[in-house]
C-alpha atoms as a PDB file:
ATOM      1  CA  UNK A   1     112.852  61.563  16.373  1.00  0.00           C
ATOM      2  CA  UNK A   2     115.337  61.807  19.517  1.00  0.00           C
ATOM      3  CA  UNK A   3     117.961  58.951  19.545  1.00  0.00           C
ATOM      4  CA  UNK A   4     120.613  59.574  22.495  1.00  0.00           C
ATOM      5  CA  UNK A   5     124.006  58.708  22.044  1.00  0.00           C
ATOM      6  CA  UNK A   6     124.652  56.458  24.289  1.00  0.00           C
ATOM      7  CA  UNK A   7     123.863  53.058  24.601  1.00  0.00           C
ATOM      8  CA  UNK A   8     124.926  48.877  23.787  1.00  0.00           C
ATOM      9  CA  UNK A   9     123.785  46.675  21.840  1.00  0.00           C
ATOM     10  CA  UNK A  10     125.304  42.983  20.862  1.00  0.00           C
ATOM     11  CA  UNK A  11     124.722  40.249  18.051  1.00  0.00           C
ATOM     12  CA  UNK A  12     125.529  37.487  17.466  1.00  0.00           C
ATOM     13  CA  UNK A  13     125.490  35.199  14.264  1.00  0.00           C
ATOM     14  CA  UNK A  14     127.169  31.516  12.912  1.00  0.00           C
ATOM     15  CA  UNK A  15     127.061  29.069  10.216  1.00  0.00           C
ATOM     16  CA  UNK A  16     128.904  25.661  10.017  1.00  0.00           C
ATOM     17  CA  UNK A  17     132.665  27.059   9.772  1.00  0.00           C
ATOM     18  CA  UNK A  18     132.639  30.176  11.942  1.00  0.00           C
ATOM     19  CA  UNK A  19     131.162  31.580  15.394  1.00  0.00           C
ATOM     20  CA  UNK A  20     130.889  35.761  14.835  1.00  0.00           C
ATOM     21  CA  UNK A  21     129.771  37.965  18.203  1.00  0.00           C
ATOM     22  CA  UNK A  22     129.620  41.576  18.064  1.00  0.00           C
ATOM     23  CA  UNK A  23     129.558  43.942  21.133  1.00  0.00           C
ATOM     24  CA  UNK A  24     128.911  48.057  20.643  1.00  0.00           C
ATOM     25  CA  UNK A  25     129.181  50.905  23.109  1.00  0.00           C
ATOM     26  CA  UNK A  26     128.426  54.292  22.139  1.00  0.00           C
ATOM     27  CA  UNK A  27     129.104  57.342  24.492  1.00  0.00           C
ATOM     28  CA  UNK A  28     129.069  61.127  23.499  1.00  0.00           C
ATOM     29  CA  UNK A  29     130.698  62.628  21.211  1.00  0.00           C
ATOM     30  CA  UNK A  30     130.489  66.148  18.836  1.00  0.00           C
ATOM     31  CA  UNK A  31     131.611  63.973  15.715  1.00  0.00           C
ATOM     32  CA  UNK A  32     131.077  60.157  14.756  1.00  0.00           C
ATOM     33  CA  UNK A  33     134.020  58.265  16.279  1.00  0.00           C
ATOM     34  CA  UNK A  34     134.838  54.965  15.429  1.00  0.00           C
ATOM     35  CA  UNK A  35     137.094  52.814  16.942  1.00  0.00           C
ATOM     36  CA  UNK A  36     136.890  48.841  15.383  1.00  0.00           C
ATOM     37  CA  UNK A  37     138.646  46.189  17.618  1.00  0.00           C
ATOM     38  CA  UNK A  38     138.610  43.000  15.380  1.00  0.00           C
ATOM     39  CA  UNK A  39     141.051  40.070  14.724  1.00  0.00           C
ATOM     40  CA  UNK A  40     143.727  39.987  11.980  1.00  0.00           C
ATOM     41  CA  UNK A  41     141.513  38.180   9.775  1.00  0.00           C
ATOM     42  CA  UNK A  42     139.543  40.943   9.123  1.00  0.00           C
ATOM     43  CA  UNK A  43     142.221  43.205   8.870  1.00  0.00           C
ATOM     44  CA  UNK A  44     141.593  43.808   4.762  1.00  0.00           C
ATOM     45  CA  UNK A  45     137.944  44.398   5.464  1.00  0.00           C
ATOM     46  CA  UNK A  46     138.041  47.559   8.320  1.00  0.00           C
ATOM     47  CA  UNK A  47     136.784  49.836   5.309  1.00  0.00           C
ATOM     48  CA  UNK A  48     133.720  47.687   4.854  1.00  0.00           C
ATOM     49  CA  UNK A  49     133.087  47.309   8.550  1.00  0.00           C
ATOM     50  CA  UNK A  50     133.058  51.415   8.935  1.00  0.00           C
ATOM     51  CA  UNK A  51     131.199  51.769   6.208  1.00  0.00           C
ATOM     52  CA  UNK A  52     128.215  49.888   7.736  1.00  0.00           C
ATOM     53  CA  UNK A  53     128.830  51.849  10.831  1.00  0.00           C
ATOM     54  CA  UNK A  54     128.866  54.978   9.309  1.00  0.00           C
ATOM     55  CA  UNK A  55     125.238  53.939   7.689  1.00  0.00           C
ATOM     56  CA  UNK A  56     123.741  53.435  10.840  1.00  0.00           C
ATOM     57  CA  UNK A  57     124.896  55.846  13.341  1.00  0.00           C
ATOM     58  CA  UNK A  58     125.834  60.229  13.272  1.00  0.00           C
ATOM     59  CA  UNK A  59     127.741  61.088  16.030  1.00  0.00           C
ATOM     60  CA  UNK A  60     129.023  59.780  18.737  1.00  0.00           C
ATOM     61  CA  UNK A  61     132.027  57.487  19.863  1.00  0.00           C
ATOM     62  CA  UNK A  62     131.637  53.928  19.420  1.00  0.00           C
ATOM     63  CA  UNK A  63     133.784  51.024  20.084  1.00  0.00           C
ATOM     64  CA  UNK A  64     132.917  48.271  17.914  1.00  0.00           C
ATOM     65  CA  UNK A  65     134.387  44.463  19.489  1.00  0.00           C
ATOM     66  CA  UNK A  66     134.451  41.894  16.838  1.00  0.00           C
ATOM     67  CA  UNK A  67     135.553  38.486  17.611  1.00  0.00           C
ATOM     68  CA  UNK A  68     135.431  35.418  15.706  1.00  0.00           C
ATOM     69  CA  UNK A  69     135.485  31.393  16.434  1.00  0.00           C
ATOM     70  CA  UNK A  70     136.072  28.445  14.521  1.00  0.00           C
ATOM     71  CA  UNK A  71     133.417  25.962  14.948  1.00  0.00           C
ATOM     72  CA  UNK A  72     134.824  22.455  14.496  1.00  0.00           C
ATOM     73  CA  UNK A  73     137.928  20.707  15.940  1.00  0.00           C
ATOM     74  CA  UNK A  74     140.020  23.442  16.456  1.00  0.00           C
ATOM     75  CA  UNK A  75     143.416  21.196  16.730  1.00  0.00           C
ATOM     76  CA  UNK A  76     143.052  21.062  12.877  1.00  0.00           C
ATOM     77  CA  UNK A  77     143.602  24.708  12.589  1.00  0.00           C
ATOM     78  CA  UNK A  78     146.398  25.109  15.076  1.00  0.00           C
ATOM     79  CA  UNK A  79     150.139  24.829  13.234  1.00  0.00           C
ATOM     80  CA  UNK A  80     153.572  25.502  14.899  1.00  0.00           C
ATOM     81  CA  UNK A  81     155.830  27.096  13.207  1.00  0.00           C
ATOM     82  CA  UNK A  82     158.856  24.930  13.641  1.00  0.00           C
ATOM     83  CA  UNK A  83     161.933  27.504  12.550  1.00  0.00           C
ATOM     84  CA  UNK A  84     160.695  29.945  15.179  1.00  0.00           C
ATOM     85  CA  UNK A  85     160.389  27.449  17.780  1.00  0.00           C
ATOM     86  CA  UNK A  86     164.094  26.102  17.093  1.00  0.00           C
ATOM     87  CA  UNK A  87     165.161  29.783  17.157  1.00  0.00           C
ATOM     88  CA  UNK A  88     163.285  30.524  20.202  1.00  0.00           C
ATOM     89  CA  UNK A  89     164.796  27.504  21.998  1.00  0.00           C
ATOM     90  CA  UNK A  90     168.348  28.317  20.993  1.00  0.00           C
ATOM     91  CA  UNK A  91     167.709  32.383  22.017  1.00  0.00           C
ATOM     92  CA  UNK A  92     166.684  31.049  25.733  1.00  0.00           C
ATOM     93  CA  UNK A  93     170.099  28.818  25.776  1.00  0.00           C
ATOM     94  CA  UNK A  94     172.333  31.744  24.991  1.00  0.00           C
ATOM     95  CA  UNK A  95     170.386  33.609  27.460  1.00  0.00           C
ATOM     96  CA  UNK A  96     170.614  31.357  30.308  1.00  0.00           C
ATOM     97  CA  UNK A  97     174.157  30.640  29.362  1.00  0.00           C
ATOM     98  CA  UNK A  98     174.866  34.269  29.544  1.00  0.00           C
ATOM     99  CA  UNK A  99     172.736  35.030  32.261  1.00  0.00           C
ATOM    100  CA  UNK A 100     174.697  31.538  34.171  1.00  0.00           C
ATOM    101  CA  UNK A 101     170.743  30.268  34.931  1.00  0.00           C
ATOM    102  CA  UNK A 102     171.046  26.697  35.330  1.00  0.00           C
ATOM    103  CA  UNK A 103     167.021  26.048  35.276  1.00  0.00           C
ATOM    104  CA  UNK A 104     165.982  23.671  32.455  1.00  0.00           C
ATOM    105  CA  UNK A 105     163.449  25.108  29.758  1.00  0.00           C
ATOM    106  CA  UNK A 106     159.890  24.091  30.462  1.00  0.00           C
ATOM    107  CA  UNK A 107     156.850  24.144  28.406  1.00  0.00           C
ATOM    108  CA  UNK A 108     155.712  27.528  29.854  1.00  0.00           C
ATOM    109  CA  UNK A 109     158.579  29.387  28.542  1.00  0.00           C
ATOM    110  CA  UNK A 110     157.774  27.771  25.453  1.00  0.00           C
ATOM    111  CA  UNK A 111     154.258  28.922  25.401  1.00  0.00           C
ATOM    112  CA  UNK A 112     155.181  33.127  26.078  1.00  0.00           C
ATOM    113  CA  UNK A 113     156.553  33.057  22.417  1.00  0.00           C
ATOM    114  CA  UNK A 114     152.754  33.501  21.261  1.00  0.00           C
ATOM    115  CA  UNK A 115     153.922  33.844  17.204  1.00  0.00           C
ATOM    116  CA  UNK A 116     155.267  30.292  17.626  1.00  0.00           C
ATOM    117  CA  UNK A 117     151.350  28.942  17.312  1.00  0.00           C
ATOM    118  CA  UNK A 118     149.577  29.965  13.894  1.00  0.00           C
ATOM    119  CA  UNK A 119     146.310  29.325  12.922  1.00  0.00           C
ATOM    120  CA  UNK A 120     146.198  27.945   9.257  1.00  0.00           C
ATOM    121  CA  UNK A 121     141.927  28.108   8.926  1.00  0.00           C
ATOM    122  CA  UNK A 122     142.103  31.933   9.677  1.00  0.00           C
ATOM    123  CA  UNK A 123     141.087  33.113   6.307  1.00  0.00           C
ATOM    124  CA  UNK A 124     137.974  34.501   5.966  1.00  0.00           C
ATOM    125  CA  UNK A 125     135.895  34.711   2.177  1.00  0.00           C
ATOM    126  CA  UNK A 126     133.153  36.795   1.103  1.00  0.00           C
ATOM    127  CA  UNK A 127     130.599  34.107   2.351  1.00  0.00           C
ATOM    128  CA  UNK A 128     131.815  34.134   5.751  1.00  0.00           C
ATOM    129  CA  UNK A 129     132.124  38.161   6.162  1.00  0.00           C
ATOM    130  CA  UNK A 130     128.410  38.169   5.551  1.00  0.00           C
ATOM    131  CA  UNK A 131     127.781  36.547   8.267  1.00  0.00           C
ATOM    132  CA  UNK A 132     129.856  38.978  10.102  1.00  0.00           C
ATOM    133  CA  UNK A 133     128.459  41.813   8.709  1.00  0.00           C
ATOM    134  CA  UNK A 134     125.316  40.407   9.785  1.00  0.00           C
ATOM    135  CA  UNK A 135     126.165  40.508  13.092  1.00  0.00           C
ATOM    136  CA  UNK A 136     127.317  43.903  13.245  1.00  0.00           C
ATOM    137  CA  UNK A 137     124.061  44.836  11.733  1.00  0.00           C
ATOM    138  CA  UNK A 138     122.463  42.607  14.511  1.00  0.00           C
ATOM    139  CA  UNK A 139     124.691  44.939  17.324  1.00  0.00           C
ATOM    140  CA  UNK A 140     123.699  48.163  15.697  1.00  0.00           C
ATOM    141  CA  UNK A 141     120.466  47.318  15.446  1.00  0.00           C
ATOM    142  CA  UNK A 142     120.333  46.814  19.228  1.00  0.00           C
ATOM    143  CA  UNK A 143     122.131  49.761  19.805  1.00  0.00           C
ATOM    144  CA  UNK A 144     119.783  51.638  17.942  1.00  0.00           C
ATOM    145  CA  UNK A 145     116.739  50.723  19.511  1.00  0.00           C
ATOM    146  CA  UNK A 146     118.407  51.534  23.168  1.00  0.00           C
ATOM    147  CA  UNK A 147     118.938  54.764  21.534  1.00  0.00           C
ATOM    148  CA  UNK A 148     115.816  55.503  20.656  1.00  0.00           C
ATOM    149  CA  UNK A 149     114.156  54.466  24.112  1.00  0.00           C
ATOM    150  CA  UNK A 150     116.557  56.775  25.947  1.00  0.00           C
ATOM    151  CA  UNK A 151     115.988  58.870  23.650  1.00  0.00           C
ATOM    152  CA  UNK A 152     112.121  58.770  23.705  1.00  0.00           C
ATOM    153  CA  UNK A 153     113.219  59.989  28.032  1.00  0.00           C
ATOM    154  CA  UNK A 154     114.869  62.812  26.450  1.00  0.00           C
ATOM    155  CA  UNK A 155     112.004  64.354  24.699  1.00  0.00           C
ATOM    156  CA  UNK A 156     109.822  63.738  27.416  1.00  0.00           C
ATOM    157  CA  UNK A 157     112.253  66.021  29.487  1.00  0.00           C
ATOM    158  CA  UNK A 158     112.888  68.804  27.337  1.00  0.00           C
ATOM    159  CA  UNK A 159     109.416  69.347  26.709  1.00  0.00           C
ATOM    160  CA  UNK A 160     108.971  69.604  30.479  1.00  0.00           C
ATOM    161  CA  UNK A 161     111.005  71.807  30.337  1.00  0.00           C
ATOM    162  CA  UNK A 162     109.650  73.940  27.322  1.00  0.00           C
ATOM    163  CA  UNK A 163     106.445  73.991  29.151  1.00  0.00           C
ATOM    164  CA  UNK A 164     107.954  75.479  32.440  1.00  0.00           C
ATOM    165  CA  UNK A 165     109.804  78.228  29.668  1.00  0.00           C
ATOM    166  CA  UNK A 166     106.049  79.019  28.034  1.00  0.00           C
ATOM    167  CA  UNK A 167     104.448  79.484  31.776  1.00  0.00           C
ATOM    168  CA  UNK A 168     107.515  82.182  32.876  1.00  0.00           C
ATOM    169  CA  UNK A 169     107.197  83.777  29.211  1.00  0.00           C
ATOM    170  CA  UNK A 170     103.576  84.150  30.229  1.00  0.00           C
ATOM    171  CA  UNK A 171     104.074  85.435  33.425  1.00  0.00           C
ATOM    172  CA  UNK A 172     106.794  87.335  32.040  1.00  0.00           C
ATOM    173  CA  UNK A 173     104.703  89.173  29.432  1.00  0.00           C
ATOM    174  CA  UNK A 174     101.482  89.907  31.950  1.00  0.00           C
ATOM    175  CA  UNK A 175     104.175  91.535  33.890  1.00  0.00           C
ATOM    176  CA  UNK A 176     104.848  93.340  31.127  1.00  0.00           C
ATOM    177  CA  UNK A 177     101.926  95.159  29.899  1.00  0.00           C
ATOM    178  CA  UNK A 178     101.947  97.949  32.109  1.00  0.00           C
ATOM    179  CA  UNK A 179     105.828  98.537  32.467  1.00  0.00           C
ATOM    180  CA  UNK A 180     106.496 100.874  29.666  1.00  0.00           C
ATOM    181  CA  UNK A 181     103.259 103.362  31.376  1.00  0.00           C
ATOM    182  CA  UNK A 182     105.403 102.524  34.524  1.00  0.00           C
ATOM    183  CA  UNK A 183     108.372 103.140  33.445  1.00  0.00           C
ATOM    184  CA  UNK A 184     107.556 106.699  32.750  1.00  0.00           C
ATOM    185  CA  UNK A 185     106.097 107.547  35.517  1.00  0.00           C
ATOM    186  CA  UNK A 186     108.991 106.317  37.776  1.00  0.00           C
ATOM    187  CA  UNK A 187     111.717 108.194  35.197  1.00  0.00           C
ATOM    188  CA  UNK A 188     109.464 111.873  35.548  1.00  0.00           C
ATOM    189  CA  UNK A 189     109.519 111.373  38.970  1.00  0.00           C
ATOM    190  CA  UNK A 190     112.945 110.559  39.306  1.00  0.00           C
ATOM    191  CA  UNK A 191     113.693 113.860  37.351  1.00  0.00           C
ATOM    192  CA  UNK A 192     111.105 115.902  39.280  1.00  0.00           C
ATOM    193  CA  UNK A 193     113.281 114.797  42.631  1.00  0.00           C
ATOM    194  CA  UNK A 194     116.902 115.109  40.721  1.00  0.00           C
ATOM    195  CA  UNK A 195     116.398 118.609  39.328  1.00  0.00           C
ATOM    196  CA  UNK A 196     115.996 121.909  41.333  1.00  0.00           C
ATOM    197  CA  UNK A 197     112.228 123.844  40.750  1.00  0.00           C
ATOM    198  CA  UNK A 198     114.176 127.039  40.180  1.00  0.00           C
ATOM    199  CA  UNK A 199     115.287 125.439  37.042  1.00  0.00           C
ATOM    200  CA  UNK A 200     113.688 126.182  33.655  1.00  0.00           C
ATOM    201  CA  UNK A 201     112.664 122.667  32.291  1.00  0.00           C
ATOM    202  CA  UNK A 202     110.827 122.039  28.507  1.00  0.00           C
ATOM    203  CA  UNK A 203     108.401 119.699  29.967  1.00  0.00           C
ATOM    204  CA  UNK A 204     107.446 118.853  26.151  1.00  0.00           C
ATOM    205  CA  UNK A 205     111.100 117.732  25.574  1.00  0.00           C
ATOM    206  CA  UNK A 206     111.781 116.543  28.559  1.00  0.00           C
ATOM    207  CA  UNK A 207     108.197 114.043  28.466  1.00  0.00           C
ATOM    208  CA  UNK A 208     109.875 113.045  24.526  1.00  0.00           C
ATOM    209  CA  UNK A 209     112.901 112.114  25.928  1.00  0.00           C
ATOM    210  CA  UNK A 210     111.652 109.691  28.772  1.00  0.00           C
ATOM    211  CA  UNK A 211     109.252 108.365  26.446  1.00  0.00           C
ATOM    212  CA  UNK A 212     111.763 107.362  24.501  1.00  0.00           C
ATOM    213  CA  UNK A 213     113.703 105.911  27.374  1.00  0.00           C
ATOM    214  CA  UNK A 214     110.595 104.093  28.696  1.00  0.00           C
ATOM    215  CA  UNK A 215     110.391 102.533  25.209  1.00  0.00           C
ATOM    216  CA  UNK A 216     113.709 101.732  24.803  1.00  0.00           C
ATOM    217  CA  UNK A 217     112.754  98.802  28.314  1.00  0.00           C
ATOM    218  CA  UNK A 218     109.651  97.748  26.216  1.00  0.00           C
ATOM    219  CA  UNK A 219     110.442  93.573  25.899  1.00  0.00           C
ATOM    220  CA  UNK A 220     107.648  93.278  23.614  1.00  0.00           C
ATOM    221  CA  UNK A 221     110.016  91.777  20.851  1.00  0.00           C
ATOM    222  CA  UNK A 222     112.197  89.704  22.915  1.00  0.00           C
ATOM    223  CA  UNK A 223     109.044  87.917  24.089  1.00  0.00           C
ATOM    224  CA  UNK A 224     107.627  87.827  20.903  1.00  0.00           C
ATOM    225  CA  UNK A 225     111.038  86.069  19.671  1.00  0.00           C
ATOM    226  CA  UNK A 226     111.491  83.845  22.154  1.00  0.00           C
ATOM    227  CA  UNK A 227     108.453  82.416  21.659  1.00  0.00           C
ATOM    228  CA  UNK A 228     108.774  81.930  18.455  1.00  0.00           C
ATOM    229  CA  UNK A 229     112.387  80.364  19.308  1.00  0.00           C
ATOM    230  CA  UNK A 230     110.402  77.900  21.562  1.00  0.00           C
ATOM    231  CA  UNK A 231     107.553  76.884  18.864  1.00  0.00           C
ATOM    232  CA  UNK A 232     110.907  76.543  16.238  1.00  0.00           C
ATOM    233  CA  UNK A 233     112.155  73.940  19.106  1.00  0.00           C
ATOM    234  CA  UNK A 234     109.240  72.120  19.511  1.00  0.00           C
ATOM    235  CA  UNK A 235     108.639  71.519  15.718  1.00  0.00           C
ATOM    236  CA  UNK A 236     112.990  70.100  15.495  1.00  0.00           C
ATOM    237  CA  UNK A 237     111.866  67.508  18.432  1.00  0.00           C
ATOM    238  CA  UNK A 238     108.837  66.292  16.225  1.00  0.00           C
ATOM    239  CA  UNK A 239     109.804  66.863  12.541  1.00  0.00           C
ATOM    240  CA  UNK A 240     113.692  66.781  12.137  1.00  0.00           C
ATOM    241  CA  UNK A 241     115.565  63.606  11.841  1.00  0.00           C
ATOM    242  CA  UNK A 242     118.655  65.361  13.025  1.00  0.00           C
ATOM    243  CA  UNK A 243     117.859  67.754  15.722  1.00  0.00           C
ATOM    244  CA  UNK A 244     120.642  68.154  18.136  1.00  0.00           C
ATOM    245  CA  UNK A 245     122.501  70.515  16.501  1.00  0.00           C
ATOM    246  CA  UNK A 246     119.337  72.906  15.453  1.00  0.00           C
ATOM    247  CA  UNK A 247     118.197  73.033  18.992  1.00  0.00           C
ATOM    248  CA  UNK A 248     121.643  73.410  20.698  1.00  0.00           C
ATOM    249  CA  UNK A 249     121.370  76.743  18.373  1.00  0.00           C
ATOM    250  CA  UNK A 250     117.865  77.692  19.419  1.00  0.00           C
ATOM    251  CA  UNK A 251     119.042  77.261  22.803  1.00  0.00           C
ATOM    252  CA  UNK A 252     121.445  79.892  22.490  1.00  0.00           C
ATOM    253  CA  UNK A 253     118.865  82.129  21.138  1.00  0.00           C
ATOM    254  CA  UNK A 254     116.485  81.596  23.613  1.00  0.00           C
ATOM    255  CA  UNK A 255     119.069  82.343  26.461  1.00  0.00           C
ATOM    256  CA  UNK A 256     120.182  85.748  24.038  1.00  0.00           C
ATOM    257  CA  UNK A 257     116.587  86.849  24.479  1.00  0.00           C
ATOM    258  CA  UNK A 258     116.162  85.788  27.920  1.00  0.00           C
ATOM    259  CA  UNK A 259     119.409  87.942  29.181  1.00  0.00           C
ATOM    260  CA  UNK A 260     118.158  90.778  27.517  1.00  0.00           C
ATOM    261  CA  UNK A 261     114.715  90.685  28.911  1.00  0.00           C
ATOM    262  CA  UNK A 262     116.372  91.093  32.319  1.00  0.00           C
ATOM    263  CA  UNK A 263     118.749  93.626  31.354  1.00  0.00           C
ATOM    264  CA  UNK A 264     116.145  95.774  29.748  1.00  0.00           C
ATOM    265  CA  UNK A 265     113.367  95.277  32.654  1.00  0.00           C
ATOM    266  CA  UNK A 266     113.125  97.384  35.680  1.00  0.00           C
ATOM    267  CA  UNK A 267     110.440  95.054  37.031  1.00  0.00           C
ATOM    268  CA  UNK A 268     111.827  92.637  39.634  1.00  0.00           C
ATOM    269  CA  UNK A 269     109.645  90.524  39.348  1.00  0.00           C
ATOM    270  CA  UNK A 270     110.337  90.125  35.614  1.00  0.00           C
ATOM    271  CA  UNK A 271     113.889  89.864  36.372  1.00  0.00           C
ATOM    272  CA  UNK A 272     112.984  86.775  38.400  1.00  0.00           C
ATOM    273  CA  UNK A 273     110.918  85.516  35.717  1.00  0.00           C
ATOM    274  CA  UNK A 274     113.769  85.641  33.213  1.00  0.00           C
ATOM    275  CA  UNK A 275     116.405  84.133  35.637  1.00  0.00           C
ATOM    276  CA  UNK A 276     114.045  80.918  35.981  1.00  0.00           C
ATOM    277  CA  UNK A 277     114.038  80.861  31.915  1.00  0.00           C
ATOM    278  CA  UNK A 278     117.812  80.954  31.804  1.00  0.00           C
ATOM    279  CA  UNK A 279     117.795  78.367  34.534  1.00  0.00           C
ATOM    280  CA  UNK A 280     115.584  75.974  32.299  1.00  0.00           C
ATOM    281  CA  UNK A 281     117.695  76.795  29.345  1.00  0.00           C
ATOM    282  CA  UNK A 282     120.509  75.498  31.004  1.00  0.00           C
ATOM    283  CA  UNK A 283     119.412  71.988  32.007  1.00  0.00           C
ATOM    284  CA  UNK A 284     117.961  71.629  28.411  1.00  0.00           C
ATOM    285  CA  UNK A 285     121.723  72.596  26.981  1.00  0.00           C
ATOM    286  CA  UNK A 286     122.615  69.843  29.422  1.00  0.00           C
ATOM    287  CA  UNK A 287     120.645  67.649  27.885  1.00  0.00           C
ATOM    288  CA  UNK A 288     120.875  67.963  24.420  1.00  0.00           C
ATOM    289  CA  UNK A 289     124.546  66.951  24.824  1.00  0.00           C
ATOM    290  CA  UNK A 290     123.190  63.189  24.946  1.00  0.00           C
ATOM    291  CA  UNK A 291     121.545  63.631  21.657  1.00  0.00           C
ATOM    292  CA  UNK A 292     122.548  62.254  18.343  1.00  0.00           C
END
């Protein structure tokens, strides 16, 4: 199964102390990247919160928002810290004294000094990271299922465009059939117009030698390959549970076998053929960088 890597999902989960919301992105990424945004409370429990990540999702980057609210009277949980305040009030004396500012100190110069305000119901026990585990769960769960419906899109495309690869490969390989015969002929009479009649020529050797050459543009096995490359493809999309990285290889192999079906070929037509492959190849390579 496809899953994309992008997407965002949210939950959101409480009981009678604390409030816990949890918002994921995910974008692309050739590794899984992490990046946890949570408050200080949680602080001894990042390993845990990766960990569940890490269970969930392969690759990708994701930034994981975790905020927390205490349900209640919140007033109760608020405490200044008196020393810091006296020592912030006496700092902002000496500075207006030095500074000669003659503007008394209001309340909003108070409140910049954010460390002066602590929060004394900030501590968070095992019972109450459940519940915020359960709504990280809850965000990756959502996340996952917007994966998988993009995801679902990107299958549909890429075997679109596997289907556009198997008609050129056909068209390719009727082309085909008669080029080596072709090839032949076209070499001998090359030769016949290249080399003077006066000249002594082993025809026997000479009809060896551009048979060989003739056989030497057969594609036979490059089409015989790349459609084997293509079935191999097909079979990662349905059967493996990680297929990005297999099919990002097949894709180079069917583009190997592609380029050297045109550089081989003296058909235009096949050359054409084999240009439309590679062009197909390309928006699938595309592609599979949105997959997991």
């Amino acid at each position: 199964m496809i899953l994309s890597m992008t997407g965002y999902g949210k939950g959101s989960a409480s009981n009678n102390k604390w409030q816990a919301d949890v918002e994921v992105k995910s974008v692309n990424s050739r590794y899984l990247e992490v990046y946890l945004k949570f408050p200080p409370a949680l602080a001894n429990k990042e390993y845990e919160m990766r960990e569940i990540v890490k269970s969930k999702i392969r690759r990708g980057k994701l930034s994981v928002n975790i905020q927390i609210k205490r349900i209640g009277n919140e007033e109760n949980g608020i405490s200044i810290d008196e020393l810091k305040l006296k020592n912030y009030i006496a700092l902002i004396k000496k500075v207006k004294k030095v500074a000669k500012i003659s503007e008394k100190i209001k309340l909003e110069h108070l409140l910049l000094g954010k460390d002066l305000l602590s929060s004394s119901s900030e501590e968070v026990d095992e019972s109450d990271f459940e519940l915020i585990k359960k709504s990280v769960i809850q965000s990756l769960d959502t996340l996952l299922i917007m994966k998988q419906n993009e995801g679902s899109e990107l299958e549909k495309d890429l075997k679109k465009r596997i289907k556009s690869i198997e008609k050129y490969l056909s068209q390719i390989e009727t082309q085909a059939k008669p080029s080596v015969g072709e090839h032949f002929a076209r070499y001998k009479e090359k030769v016949k117009a290249l080399v003077d009649e006066s000249i002594n020529i082993n025809n026997d050797r000479l009809e060896i030698e551009l048979a060989m050459m003739a056989e030497r543009a057969d594609i036979t096995e490059e089409c015989v390959r790349l459609r084997s490359h293509i079935k191999f493809f097909l079979d990662s999309l349905a059967k493996e549970e990680d297929p990005g990285r297999k099919i990002n290889f097949l894709c180079q192999e069917m583009n190997r076998e592609a380029n050297t079906i045109s550089a081989k070929t003296l058909s235009t037509a096949i050359t054409h053929y084999s240009v439309n492959v590679k062009e197909e190849i390309e928006r699938i390579r595309e592609q599979i960088q949105n997959i997991e």
